[in-house]
Protein backbone atom coordinates (compact mmCIF):
# COMPACT_ATOMS: atom_id res chain seq x y z
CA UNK A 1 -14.77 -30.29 10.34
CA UNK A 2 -11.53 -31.29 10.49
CA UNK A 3 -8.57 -29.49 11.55
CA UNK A 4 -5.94 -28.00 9.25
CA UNK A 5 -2.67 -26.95 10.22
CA UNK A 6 0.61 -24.87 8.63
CA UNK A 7 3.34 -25.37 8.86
CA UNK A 8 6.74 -23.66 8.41
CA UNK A 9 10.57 -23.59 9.14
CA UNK A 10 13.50 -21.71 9.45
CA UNK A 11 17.00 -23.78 8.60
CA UNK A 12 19.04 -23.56 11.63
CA UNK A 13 16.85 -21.03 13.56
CA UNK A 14 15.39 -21.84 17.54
CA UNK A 15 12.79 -19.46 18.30
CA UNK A 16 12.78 -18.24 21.47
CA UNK A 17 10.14 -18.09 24.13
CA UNK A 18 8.39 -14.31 24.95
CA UNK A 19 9.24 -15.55 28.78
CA UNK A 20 12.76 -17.29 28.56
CA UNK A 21 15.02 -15.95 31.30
CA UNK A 22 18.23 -16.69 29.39
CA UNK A 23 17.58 -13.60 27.73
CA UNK A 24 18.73 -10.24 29.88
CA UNK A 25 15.56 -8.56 29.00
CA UNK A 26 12.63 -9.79 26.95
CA UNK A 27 9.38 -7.85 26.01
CA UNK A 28 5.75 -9.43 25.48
CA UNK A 29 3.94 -7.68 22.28
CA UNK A 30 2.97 -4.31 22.80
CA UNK A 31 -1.12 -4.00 23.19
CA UNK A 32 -3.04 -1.82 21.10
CA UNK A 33 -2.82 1.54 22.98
CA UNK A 34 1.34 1.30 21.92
CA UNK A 35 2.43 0.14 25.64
CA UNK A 36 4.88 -2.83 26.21
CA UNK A 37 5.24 -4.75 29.64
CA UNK A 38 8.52 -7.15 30.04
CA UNK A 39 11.44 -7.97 32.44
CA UNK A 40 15.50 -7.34 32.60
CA UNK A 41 17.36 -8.85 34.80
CA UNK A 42 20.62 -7.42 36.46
CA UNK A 43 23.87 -8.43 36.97
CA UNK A 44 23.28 -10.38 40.09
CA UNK A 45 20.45 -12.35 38.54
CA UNK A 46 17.63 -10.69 39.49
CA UNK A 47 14.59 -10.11 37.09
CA UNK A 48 12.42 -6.97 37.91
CA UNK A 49 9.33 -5.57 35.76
CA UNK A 50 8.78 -2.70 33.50
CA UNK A 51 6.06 -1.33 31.45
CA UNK A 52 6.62 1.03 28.71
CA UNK A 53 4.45 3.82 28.20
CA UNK A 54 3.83 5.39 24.17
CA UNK A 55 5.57 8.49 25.16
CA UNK A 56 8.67 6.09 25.81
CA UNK A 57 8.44 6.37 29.76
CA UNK A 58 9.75 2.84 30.84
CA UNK A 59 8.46 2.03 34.50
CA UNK A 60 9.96 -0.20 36.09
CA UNK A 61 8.12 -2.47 39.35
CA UNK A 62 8.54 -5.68 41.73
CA UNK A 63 6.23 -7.53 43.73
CA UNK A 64 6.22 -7.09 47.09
CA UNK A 65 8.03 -10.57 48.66
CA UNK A 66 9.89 -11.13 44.82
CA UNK A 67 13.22 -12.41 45.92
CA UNK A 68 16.26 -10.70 45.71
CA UNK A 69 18.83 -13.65 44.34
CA UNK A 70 19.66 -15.09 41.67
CA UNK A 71 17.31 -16.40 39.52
CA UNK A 72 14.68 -14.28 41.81
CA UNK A 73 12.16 -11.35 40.88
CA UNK A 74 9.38 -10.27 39.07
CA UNK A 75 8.58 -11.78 35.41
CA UNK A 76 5.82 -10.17 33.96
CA UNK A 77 4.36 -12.53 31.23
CA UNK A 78 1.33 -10.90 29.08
CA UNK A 79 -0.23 -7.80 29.08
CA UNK A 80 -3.84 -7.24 27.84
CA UNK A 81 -4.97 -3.76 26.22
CA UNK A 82 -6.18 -2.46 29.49
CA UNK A 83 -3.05 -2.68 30.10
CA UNK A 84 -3.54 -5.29 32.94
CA UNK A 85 -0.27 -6.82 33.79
CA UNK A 86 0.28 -10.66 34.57
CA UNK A 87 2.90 -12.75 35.20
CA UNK A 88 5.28 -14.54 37.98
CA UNK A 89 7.47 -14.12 41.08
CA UNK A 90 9.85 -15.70 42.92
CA UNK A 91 10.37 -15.25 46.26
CA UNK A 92 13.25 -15.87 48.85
CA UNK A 93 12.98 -19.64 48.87
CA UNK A 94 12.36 -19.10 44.48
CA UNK A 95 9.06 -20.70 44.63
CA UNK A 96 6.84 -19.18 42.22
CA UNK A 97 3.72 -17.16 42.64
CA UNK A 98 1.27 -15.82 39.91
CA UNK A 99 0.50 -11.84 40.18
CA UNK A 100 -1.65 -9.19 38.79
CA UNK A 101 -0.66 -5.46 38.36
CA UNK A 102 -3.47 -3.33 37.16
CA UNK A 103 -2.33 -0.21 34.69
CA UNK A 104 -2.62 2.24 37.60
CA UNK A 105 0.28 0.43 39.26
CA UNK A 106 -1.67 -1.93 41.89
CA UNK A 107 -0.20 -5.19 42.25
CA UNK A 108 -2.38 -8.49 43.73
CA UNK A 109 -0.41 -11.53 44.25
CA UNK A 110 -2.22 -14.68 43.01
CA UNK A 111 -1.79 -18.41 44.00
CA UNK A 112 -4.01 -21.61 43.13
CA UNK A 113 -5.41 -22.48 46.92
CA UNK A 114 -2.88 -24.96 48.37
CA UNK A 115 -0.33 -25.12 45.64
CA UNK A 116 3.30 -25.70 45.95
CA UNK A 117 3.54 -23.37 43.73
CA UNK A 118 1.63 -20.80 40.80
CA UNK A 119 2.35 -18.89 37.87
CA UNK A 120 0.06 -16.89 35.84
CA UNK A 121 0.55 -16.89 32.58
CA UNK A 122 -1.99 -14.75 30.56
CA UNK A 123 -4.55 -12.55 31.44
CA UNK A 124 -8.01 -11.72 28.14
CA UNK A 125 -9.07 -8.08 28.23
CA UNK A 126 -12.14 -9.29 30.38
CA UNK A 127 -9.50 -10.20 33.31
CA UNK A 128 -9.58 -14.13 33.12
CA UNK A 129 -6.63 -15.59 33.74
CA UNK A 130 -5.00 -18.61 32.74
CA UNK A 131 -2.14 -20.30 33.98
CA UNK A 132 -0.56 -23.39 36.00
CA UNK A 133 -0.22 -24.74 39.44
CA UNK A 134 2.13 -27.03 41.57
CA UNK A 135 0.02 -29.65 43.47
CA UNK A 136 0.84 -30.83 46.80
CA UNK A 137 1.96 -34.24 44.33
CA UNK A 138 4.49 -32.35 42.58
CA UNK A 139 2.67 -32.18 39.52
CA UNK A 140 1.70 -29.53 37.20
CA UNK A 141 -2.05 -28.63 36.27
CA UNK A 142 -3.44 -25.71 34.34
CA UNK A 143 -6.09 -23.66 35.53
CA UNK A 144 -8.42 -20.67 35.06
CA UNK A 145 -9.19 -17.77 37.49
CA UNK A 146 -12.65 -16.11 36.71
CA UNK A 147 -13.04 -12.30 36.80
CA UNK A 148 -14.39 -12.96 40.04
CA UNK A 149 -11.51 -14.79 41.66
CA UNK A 150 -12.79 -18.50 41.27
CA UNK A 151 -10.26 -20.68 40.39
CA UNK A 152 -10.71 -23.55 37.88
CA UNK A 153 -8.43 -26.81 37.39
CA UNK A 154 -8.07 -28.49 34.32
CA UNK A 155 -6.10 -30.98 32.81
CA UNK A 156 -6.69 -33.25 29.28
CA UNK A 157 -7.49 -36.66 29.52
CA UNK A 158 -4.26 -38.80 30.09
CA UNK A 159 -2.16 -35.32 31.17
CA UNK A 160 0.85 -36.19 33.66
CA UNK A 161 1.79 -32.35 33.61
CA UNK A 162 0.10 -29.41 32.53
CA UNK A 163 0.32 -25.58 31.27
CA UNK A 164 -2.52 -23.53 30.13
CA UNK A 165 -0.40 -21.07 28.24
CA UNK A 166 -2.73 -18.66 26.29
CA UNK A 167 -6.41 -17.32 26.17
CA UNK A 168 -8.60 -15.51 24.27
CA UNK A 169 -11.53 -12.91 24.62
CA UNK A 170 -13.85 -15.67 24.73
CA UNK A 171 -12.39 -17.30 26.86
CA UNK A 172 -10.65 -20.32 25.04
CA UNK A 173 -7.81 -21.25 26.42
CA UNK A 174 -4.49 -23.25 24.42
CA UNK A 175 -1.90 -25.11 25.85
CA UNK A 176 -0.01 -27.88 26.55
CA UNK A 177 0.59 -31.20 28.28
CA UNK A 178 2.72 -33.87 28.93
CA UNK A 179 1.93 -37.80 29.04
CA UNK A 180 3.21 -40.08 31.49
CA UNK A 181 5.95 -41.16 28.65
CA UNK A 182 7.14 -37.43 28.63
CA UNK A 183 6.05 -36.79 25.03
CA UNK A 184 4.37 -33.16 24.93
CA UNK A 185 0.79 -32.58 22.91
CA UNK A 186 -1.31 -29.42 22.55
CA UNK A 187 -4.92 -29.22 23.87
CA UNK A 188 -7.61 -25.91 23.30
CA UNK A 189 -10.65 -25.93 26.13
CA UNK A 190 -13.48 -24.49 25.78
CA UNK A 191 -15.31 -21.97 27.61
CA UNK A 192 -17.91 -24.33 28.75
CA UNK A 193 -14.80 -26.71 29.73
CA UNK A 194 -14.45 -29.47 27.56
CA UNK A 195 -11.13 -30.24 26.15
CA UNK A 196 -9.80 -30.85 22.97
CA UNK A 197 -6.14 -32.24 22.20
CA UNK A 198 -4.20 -32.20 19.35
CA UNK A 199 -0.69 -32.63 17.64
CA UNK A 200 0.54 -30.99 14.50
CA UNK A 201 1.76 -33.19 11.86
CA UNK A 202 5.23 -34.31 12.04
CA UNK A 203 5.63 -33.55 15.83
CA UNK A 204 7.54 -35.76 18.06
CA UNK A 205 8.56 -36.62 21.59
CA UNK A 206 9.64 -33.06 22.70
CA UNK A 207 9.69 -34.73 26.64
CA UNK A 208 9.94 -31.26 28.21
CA UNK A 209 7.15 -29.07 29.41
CA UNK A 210 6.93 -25.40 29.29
CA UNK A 211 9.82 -23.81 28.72
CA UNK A 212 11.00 -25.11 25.81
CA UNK A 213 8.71 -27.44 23.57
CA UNK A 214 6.22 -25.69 22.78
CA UNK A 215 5.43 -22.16 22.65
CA UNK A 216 1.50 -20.41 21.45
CA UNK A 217 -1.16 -18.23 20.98
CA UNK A 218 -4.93 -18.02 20.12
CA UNK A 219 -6.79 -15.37 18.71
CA UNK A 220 -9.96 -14.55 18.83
CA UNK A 221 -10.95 -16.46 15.95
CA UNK A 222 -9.76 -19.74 17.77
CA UNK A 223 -6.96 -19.79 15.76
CA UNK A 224 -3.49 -21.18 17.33
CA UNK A 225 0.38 -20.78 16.43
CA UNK A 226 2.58 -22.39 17.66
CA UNK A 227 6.08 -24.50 17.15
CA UNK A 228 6.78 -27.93 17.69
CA UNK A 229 9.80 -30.35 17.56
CA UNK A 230 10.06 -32.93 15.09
CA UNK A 231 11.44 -36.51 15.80
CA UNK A 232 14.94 -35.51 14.39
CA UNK A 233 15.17 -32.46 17.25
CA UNK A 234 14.03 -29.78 14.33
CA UNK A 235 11.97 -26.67 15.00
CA UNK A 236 8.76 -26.05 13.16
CA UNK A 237 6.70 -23.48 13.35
CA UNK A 238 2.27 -24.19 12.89
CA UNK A 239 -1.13 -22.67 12.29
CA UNK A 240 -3.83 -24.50 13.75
C-alpha cells in the first residue's frame, strides 16, 4: 500500500524542537499520569533537569559527572508513562552521554560501547531506548538499547549520519539521516530491523542533521509527524 502523507503550514512560523537549548527552559509532553519532565538552564549556561509532579511539585536533578559550564548539564529528552526519564549530559570536556532516571529518582548513565560520544533520545513504556552514537570515525549512527541492555546499531542504506529520534510501544523506531551530499531523509525500522526510508512531498535539501531539519514522532499506530524544509527554506509540517 502506498504511503500517504499531510501536509500543512504556518506563514512565517519555525516550530521549534521539544529539545532545542536556545530556549531557557523547554518541557517534553506530559505522560498520561499528568507528570512533565524537561530542562532550564541558568544564567551561566548550565541546563539541569526537572520533573513535575500532578500536585505541581517540580523536582529538579543532574547527573552525576554533568558539567558545570556553559553549554553543560543535564537535558532530559522524553519521558514515558512510567515515568522513566531519558535524555543527555554533558560533561566537563561537553561530550555527550545518554542517561536513564527511573521515576523513583535513580539515575544510570548510558553510552553506545566505544563511542565518542551518546545521547539517548527516547525511551517506549517497555524501556527500549532509542537514540544516536558518535563513532570512533566521527560519524553519527542511530541505535537501539533492549530492555536488557543490548545495544543495536542501525543506519539506512546510503546514511552518512544518523539519528533514531522516536519509538513506539512496539518497538518501531522513526528518524532521520543524512546522505553523503548533506540532504536529510526520514527512515521508520522495524522491530525485526529492516528499514524503510522516505521523504514527504515537496521536501528539499535541509543539509543539517538533528537539531534543526527535521523534528518527529510515531504512535502506536505507526503513524509519523513530522516537519520538513522545502527547497525555498519554508517549514512544513506532515502526517505520514
Amino acid at each position: 500500500m502506498a504511503n500517504s502523507y499531510r501536509t500543512a503550514a504556518l506563514l512565517g512560523l519555525k516550530p521549534q524542537p521539544s529539545h532545542s537549548c536556545l530556549n531557557p527552559v523547554s518541557s517534553t509532553l506530559p505522560v498520561p499520569s499528568g507528570a512533565i519532565s524537561g530542562y532550564y538552564t541558568a544564567a551561566n549556561g548550565v541546563s539541569h533537569g526537572f520533573v513535575r509532579a500532578t500536585n505541581g511539585t517540580i523536582t529538579t536533578f543532574n547527573v552525576p559527572g554533568a558539567g558545570t559550564g556553559n553549554d553543560q548539564g543535564t537535558v532530559p529528552g522524553y519521558i514515558n508513562t512510567s515515568g522513566v526519564i531519558t535524555g543527555i549530559y554533558r560533561d566537563a570536556r561537553s561530550v555527550s552521554h545518554g542517561f536513564v532516571r527511573a521515576a523513583n529518582g535513580t539515575i544510570t548513565k548510558l553510552d553506545y560501547p566505544g563511542a565518542l560520544a551518546t545521547a539517548t533520545t527516547c525511551i517506549n513504556d517497555s524501556g527500549t531506548i532509542a537514540g544516536w552514537y558518535k563513532g570512533t570515525n566521527g560519524l553519527q549512527h542511530g541505535f537501539v538499547r533492549s530492555t536488557t541492555g543490548t545495544f543495536t546499531s542501525l543506519d539506512p542504506p546510503s546514511a552518512h549520519q544518523t539519528n533514531a529520534w522516536t519509538i513506539n510501544t512496539a518497538g518501531v523506531i522513526a528518524g532521520i539521516y543524512t546522505d553523503t551530499s548533506g540532504a536529510n531523509h526520514g527512515f521508520v525500522r522495524a522491530t525485526h530491523g529492516t528499514i524503510t526510508t522516505y521523504n514527504p512531498p515537496g521536501s528539499g535539501n535541509v543539509g543539517v542533521l538533528v537539531p534543526g531539519g527535521f523534528e518527529m514522532t510515531i504512535n502506536t499506530a505507526g503513524h509519523i509527524a513530522g516537519y520538513f524544509l522545502d527547497s525555498g527554506s519554508v517549514f512544513h509540517g506532515y502526517l505520514r
